[in-house]
N, C-alpha and C. Protein backbone atom coordinates (compact mmCIF):
# COMPACT_ATOMS: atom_id res chain seq x y z
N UNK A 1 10.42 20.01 18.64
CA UNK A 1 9.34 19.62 17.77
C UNK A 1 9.74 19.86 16.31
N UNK A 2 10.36 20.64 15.78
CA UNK A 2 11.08 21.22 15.12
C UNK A 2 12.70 20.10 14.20
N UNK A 3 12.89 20.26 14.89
CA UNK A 3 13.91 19.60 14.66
C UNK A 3 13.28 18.21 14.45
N UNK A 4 12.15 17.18 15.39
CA UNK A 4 11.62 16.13 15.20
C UNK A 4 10.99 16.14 13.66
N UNK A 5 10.46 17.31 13.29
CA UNK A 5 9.54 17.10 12.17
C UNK A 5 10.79 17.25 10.60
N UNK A 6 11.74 17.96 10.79
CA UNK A 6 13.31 17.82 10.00
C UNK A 6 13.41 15.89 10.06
N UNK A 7 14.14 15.64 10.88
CA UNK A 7 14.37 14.13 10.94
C UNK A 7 13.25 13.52 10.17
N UNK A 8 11.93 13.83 10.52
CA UNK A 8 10.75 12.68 9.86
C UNK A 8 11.23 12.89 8.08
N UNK A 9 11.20 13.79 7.95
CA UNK A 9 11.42 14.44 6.67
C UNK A 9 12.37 14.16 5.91
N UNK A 10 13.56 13.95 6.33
CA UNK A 10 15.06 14.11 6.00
C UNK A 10 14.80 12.15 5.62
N UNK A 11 13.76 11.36 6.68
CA UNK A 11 13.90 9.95 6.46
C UNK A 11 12.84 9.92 4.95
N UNK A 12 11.79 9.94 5.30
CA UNK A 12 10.99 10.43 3.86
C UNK A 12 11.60 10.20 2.85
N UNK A 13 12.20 11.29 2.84
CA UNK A 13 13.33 11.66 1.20
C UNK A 13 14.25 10.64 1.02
N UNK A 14 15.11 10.08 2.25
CA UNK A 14 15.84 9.00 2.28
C UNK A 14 14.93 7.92 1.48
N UNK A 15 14.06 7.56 1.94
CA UNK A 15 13.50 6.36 0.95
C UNK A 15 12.85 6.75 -0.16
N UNK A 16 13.04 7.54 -0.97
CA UNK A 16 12.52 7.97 -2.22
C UNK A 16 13.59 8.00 -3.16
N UNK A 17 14.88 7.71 -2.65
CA UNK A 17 15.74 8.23 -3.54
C UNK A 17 16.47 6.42 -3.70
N UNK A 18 17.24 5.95 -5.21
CA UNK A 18 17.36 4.57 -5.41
C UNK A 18 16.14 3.83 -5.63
N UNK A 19 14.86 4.64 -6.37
CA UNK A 19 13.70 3.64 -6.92
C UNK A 19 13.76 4.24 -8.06
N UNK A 20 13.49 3.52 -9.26
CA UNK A 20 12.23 4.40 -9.98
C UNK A 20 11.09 4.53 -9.88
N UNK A 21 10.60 5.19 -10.02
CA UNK A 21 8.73 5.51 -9.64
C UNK A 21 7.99 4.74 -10.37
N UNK A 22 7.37 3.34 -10.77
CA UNK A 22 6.70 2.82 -12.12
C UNK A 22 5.01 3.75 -11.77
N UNK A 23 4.79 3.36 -12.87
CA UNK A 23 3.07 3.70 -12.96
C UNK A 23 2.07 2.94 -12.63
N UNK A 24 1.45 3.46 -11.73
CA UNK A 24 0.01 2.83 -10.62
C UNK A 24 -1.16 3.84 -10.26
N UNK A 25 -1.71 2.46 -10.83
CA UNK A 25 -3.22 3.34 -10.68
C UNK A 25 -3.95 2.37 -8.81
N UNK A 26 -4.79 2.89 -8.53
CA UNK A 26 -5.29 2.39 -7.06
C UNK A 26 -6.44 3.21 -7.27
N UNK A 27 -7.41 2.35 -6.29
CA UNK A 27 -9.25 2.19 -5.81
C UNK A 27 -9.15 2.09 -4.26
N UNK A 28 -10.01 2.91 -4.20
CA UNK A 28 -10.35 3.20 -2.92
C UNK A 28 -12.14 2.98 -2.08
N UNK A 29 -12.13 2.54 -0.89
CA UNK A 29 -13.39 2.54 -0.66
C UNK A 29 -13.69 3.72 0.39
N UNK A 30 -14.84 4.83 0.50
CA UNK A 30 -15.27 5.33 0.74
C UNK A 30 -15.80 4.96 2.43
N UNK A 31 -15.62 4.02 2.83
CA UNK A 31 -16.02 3.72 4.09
C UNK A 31 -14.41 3.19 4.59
N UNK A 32 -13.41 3.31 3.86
CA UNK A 32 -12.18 3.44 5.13
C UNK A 32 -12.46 4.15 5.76
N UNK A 33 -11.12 3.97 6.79
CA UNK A 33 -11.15 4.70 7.92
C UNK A 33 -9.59 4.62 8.45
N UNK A 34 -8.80 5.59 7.26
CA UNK A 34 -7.26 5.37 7.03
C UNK A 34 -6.88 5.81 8.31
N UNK A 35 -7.41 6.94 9.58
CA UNK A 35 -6.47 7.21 10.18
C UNK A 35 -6.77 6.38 11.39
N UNK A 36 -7.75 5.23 11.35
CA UNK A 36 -7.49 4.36 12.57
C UNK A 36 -7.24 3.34 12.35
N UNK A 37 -5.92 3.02 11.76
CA UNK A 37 -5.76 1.37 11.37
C UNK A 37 -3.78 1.87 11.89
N UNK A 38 -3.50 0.03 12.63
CA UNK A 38 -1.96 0.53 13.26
C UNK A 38 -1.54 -1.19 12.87
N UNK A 39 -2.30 -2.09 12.60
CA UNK A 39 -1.69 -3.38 12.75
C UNK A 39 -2.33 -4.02 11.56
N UNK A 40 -1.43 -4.88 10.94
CA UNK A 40 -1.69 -5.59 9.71
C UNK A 40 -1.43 -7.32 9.79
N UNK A 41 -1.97 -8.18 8.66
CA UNK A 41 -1.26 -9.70 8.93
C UNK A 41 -1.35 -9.51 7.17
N UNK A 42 -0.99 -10.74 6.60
CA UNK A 42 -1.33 -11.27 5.44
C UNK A 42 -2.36 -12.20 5.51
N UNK A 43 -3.39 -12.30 4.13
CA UNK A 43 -4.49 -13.02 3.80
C UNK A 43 -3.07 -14.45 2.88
N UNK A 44 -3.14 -15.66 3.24
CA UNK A 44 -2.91 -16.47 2.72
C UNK A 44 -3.61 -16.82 1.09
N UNK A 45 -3.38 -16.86 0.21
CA UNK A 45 -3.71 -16.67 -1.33
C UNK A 45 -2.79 -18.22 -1.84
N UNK A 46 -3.97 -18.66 -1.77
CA UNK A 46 -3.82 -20.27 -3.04
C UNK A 46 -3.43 -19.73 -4.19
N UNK A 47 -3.62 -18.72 -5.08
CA UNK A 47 -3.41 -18.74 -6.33
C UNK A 47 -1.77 -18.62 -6.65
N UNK A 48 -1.03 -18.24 -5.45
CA UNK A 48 0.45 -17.88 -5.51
C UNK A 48 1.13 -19.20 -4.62
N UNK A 49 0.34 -20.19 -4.29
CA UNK A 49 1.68 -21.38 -3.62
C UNK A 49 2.14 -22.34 -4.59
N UNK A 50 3.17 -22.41 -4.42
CA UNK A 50 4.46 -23.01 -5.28
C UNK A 50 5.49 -21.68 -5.76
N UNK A 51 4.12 -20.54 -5.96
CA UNK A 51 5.19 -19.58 -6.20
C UNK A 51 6.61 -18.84 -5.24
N UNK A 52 7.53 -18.14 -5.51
CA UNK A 52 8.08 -18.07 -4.24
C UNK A 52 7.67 -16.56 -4.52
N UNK A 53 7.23 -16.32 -3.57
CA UNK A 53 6.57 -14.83 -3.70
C UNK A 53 7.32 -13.76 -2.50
N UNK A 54 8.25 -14.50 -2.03
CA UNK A 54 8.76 -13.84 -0.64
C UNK A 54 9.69 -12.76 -0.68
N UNK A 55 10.21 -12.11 -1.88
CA UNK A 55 10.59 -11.13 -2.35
C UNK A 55 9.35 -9.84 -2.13
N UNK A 56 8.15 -10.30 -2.83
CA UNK A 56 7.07 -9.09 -2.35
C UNK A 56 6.82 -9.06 -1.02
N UNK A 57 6.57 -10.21 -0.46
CA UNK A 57 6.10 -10.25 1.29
C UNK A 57 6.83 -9.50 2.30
N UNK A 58 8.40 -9.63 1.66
CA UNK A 58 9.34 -8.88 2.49
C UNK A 58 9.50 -7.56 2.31
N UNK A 59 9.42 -7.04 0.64
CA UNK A 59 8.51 -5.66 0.50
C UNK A 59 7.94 -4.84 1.01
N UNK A 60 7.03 -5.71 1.08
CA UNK A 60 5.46 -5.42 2.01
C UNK A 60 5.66 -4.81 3.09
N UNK A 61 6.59 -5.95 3.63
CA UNK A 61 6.39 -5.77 5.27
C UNK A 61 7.48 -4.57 5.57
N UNK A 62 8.58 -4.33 4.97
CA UNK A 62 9.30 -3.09 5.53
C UNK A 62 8.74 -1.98 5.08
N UNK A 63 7.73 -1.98 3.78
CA UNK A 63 6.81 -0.71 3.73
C UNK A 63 6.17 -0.20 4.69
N UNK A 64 5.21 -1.53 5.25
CA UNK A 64 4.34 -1.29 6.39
C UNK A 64 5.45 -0.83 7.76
N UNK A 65 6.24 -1.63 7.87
CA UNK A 65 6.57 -1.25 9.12
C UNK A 65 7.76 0.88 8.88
N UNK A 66 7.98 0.98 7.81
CA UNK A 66 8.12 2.54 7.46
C UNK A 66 6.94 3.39 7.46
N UNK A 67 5.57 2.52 7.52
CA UNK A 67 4.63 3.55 7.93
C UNK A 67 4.06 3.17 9.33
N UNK A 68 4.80 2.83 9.82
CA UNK A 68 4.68 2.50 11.52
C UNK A 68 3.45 1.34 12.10
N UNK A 69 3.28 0.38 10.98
CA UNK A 69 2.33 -0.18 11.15
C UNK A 69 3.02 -2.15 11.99
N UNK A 70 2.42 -2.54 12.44
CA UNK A 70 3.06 -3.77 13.23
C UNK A 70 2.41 -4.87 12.80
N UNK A 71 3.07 -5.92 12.65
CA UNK A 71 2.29 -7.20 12.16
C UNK A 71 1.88 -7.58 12.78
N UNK A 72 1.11 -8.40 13.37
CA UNK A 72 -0.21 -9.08 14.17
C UNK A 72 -1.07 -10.01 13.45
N UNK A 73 -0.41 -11.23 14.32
CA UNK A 73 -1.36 -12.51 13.69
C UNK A 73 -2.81 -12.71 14.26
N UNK A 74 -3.42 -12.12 15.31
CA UNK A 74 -4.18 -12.14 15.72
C UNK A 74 -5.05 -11.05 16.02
N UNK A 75 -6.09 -10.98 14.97
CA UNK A 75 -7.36 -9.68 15.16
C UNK A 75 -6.74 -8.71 14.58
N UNK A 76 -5.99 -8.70 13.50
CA UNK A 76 -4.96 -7.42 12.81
C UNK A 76 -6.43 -6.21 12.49
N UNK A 77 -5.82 -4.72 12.26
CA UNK A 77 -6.94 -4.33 11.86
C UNK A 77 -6.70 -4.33 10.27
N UNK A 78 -5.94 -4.60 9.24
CA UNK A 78 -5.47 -4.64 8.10
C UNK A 78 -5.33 -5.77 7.64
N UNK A 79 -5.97 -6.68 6.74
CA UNK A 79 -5.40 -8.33 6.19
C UNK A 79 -4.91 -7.46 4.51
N UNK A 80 -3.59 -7.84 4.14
CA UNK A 80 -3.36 -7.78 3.41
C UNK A 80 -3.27 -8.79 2.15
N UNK A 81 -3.27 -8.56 0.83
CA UNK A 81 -3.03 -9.53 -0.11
C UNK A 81 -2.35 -9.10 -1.22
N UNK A 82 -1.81 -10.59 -1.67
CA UNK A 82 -1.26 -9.35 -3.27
C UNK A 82 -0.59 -10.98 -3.91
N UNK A 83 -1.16 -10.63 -5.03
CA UNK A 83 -0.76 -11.23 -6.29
C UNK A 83 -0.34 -10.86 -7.61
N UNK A 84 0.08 -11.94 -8.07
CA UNK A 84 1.06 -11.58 -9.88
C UNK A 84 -0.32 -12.56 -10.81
N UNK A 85 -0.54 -11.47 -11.78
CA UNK A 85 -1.26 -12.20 -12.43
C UNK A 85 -0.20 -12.57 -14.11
N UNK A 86 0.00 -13.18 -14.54
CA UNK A 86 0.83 -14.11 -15.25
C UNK A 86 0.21 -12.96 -16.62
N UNK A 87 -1.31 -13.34 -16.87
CA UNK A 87 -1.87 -13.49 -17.90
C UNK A 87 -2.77 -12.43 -18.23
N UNK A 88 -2.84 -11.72 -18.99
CA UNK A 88 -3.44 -10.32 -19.18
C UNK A 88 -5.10 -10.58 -18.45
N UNK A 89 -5.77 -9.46 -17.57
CA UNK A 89 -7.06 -9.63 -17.28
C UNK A 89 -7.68 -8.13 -17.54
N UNK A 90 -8.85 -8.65 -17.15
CA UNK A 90 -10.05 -6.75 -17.08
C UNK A 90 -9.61 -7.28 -15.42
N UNK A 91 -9.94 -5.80 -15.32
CA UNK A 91 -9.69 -5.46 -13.47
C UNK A 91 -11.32 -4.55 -13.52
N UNK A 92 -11.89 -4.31 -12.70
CA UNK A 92 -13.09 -3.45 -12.56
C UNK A 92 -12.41 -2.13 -11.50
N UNK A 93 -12.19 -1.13 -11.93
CA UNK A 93 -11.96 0.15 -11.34
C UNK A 93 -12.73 1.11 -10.91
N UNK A 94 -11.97 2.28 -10.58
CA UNK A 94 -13.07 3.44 -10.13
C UNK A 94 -12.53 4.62 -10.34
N UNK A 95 -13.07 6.14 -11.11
CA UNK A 95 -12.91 6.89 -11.43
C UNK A 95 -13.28 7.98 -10.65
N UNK A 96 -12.15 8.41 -9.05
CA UNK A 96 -12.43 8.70 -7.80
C UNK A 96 -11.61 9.72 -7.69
N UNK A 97 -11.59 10.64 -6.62
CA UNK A 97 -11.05 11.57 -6.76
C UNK A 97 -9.94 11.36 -5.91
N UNK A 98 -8.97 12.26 -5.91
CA UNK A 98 -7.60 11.80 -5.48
C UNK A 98 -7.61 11.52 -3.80
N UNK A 99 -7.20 10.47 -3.61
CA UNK A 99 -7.22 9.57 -2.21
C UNK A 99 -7.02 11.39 -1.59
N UNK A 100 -5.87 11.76 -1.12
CA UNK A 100 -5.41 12.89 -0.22
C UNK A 100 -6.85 14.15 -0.31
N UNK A 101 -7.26 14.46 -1.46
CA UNK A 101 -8.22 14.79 -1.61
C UNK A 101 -9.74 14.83 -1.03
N UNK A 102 -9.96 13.62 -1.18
CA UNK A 102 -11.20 12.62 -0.70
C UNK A 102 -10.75 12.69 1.06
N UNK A 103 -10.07 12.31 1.47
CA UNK A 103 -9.70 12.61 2.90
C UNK A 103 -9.65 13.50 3.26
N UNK A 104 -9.85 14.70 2.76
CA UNK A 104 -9.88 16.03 4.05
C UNK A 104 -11.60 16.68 3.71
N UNK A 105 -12.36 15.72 2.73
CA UNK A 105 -13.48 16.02 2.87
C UNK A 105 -14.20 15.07 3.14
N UNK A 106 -13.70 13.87 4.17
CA UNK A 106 -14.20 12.94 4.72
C UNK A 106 -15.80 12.48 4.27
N UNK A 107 -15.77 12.57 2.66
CA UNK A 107 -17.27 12.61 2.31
C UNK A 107 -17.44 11.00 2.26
N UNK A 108 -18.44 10.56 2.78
CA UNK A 108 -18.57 8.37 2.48
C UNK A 108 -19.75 8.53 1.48
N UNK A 109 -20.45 9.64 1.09
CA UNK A 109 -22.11 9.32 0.42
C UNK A 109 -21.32 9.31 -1.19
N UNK A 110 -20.34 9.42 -1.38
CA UNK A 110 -20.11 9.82 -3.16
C UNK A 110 -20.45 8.68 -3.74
N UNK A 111 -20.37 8.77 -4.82
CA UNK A 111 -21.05 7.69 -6.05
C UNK A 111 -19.51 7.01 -6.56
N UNK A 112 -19.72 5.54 -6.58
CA UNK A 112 -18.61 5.01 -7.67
C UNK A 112 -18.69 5.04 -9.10
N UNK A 113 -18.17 5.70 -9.51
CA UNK A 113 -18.01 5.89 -11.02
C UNK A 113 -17.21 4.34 -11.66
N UNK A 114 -17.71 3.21 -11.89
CA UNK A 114 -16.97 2.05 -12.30
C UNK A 114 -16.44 2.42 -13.86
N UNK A 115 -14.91 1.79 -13.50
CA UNK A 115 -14.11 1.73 -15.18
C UNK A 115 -13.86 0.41 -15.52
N UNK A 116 -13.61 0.09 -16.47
CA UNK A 116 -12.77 -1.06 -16.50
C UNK A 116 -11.44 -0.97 -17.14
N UNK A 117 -10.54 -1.64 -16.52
CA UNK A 117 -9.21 -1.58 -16.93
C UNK A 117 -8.35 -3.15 -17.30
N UNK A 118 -7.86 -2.83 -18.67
CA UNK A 118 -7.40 -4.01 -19.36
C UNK A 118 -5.86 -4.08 -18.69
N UNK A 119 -5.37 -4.91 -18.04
CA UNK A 119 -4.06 -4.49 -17.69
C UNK A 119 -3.22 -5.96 -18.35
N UNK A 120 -2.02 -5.46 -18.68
CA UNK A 120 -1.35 -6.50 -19.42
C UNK A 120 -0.63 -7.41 -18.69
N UNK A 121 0.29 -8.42 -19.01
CA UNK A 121 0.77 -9.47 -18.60
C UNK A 121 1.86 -9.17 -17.23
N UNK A 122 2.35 -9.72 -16.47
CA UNK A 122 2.88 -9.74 -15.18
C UNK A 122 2.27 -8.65 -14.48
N UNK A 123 1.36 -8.11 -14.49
CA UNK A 123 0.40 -7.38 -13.11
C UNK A 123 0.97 -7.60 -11.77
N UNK A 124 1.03 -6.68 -11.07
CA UNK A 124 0.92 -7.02 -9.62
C UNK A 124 0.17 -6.40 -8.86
N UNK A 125 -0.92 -6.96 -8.21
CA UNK A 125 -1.80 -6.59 -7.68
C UNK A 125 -1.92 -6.62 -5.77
N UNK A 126 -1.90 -5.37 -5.21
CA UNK A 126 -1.90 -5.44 -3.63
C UNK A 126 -2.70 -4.80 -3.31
N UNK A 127 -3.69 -5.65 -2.11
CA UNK A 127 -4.85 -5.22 -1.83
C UNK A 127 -4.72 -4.87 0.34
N UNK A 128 -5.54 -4.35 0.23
CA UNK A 128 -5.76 -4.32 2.01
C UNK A 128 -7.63 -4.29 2.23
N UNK A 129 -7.92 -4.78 3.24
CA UNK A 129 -8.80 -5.07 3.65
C UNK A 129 -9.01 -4.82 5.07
N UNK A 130 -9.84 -4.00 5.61
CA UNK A 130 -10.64 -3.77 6.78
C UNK A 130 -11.04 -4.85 7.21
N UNK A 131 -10.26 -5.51 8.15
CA UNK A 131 -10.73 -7.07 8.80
C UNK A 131 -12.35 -6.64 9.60
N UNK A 132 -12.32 -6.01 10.06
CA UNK A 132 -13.56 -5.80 10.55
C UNK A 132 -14.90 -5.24 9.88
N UNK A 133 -14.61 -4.87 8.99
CA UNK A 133 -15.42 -4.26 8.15
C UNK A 133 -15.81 -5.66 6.72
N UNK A 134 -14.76 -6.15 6.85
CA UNK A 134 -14.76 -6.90 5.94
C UNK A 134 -14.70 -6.87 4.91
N UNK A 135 -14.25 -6.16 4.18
CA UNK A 135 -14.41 -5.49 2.56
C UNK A 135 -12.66 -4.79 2.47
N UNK A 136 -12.48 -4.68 1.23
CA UNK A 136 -11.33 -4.02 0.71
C UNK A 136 -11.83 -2.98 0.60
N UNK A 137 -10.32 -1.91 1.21
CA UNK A 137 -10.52 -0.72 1.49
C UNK A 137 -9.71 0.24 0.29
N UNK A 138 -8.52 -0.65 -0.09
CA UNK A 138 -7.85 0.13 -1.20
C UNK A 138 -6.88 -0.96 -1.95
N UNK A 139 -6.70 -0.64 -2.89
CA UNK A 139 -5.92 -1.94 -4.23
C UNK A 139 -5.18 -0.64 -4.79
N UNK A 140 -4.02 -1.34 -5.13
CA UNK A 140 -2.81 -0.78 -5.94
C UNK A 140 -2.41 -1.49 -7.41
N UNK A 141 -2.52 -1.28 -8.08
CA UNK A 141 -1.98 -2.39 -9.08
C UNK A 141 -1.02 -1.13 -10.56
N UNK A 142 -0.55 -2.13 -11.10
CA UNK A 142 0.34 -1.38 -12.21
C UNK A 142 -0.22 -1.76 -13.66
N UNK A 143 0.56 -0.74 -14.02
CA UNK A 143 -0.05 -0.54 -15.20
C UNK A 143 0.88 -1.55 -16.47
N UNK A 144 0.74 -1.17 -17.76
CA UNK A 144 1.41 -1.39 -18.65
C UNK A 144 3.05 -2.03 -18.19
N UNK A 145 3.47 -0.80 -17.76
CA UNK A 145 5.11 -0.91 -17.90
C UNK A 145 5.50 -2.01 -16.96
N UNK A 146 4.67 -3.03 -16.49
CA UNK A 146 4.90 -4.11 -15.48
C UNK A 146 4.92 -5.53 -16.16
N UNK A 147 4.60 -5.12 -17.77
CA UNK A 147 4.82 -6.30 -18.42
C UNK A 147 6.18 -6.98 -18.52
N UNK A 148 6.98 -5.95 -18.37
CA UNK A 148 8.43 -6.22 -18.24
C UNK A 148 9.34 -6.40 -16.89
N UNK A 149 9.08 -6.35 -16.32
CA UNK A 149 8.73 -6.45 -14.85
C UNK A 149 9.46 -7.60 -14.42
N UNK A 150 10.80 -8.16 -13.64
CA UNK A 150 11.47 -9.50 -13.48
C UNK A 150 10.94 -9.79 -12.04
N UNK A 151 10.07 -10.50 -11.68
CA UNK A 151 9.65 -10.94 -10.82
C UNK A 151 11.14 -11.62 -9.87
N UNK A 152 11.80 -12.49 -10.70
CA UNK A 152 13.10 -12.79 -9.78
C UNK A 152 13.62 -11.94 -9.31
N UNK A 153 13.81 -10.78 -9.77
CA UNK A 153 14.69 -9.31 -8.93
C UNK A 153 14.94 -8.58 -8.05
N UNK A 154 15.27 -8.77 -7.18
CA UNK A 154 15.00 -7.96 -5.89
C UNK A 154 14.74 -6.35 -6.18
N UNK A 155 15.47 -5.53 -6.99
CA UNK A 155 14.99 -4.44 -7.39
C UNK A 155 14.29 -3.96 -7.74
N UNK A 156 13.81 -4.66 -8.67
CA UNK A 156 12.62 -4.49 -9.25
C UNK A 156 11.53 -4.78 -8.54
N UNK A 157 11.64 -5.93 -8.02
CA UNK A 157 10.12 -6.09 -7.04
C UNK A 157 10.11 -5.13 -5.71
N UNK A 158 10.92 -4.75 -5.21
CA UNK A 158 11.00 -3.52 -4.63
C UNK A 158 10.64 -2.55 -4.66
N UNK A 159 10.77 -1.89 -6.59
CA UNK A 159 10.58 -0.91 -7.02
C UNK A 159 8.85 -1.00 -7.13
N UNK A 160 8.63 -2.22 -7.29
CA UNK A 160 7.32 -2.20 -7.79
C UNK A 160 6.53 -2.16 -6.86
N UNK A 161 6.53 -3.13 -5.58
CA UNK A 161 5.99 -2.67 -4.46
C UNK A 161 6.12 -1.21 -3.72
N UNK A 162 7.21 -0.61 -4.11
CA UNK A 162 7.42 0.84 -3.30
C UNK A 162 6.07 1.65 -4.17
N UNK A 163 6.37 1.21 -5.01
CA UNK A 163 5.52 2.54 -6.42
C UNK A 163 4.18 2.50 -5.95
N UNK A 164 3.69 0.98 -5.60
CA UNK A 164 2.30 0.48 -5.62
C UNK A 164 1.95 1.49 -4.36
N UNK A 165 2.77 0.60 -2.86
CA UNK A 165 2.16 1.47 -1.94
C UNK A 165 2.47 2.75 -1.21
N UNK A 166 3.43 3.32 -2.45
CA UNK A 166 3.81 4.96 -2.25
C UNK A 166 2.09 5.88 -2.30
N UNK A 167 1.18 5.00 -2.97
CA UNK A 167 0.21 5.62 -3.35
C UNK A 167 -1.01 5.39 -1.72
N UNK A 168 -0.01 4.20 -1.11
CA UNK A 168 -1.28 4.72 0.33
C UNK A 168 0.00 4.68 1.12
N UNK A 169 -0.81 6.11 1.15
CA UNK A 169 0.15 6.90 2.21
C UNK A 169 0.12 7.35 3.75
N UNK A 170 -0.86 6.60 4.23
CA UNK A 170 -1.17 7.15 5.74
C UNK A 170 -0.21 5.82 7.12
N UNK A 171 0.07 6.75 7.37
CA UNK A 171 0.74 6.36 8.59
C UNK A 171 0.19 5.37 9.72
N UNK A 172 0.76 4.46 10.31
CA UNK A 172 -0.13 3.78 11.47
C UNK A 172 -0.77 4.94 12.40
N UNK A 173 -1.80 4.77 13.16
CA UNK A 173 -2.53 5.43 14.00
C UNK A 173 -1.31 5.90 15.07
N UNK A 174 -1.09 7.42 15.71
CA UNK A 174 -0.41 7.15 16.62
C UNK A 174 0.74 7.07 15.99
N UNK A 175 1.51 6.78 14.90
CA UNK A 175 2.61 6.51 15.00
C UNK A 175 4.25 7.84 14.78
N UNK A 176 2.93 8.77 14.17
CA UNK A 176 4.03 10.10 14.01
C UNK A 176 4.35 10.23 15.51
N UNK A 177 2.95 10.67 16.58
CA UNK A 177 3.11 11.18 17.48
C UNK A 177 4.28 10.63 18.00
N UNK A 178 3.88 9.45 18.52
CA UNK A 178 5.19 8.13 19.07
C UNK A 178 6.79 8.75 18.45
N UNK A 179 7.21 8.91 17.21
CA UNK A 179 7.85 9.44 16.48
C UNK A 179 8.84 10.52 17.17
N UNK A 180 7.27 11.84 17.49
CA UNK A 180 7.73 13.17 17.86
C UNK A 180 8.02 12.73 19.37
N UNK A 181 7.73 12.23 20.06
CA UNK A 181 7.84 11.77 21.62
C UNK A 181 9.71 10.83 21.54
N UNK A 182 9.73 10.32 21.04
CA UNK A 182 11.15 9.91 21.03
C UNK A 182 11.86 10.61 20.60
N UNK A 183 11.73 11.73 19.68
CA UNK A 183 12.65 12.68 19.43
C UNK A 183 12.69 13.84 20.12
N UNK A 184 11.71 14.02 20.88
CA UNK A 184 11.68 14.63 21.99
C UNK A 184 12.51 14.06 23.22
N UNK A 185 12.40 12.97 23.65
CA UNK A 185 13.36 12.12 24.74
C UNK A 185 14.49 12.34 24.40
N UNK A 186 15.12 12.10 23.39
CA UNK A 186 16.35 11.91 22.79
C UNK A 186 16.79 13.43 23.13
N UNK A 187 16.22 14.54 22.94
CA UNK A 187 16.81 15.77 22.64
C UNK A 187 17.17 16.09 24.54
């Protein structure tokens, strides 16, 4: 068990190291329900076709699947989305207390404190949504330093997606355990 929880760890650190960290702010909704979600799809988004956006998608998806989560085109419990906004916008935010925080006091009655946030040109914005619930459960987006940001880059859009969803951090349902059970077999 021991040794299983070394390995989880030792991989962890492995993917932290070869990014830079950019700056991201993220909103959260109070009626997730982070530790029972294991399967995700993508929400199809008109505002990005013609674009080739498949640099983030592929992002995406080895994030998700490093937090043990599986794609599923059918009845996913996660629809994901995410877009580049070109052109400076207001975003409507929330002034919440820190996700890890807020989760070990499983409180849903708190109040949204709304902000608004001016964010500048090449934004990238990734959202997830409670298919069943129907509502977005948490958004990632960047700040300032994304104005500069080469969307053609594989590194960079890498970097930028890692940064975004370094900030949700929960694991597929089930999926450490699964984890400790094969490293248990193995031993």
């Amino acid at each position: 068990m021991k040794k299983a929880s070394i390995v989880l760890l030792s991989v962890l650190l492995a993917g932290c190291f070869g990014y830079k960290e950019l700056p991201v702010e993220y909103d959260y909704s109070y009626k997730g329900r982070f530790d029972k979600y294991n399967s995700y799809d993508f929400i199809t988004s008109y505002a990005l076709k013609g674009s080739d956006t498949s640099l983030i998608r592929s992002s995406i998806e080895q994030h998700m699947k490093f937090l043990g989560y599986k794609r599923k085109k059918r009845k996913p419990d996660l629809l994901l989305n995410y877009a580049i906004y070109v052109d400076s916008l207001n975003l409507r935010g929330y002034d919440q207390p820190d996700i890890n925080q807020w989760i070990k006091s499983k409180d849903r009655n708190l109040e949204y404190n709304q902000l608004k946030f001016g964010l500048s040109q090449g934004t990238l914005l990734i959202q997830v949504f409670d298919r069943k619930q129907n509502s977005s459960i948490w958004q990632g987006y960047a700040t300032d330093e994304y104005q500069k940001l080469n969307f053609e880059s594989y590194q960079e859009v890498r970097n930028a997606v890692k940064s975004i969803l370094n900030k949700y951090q929960f694991f597929a349902d089930g999926f450490i355990e699964e984890q400790m059970k094969k490293a248990e077999e193995n031993n």
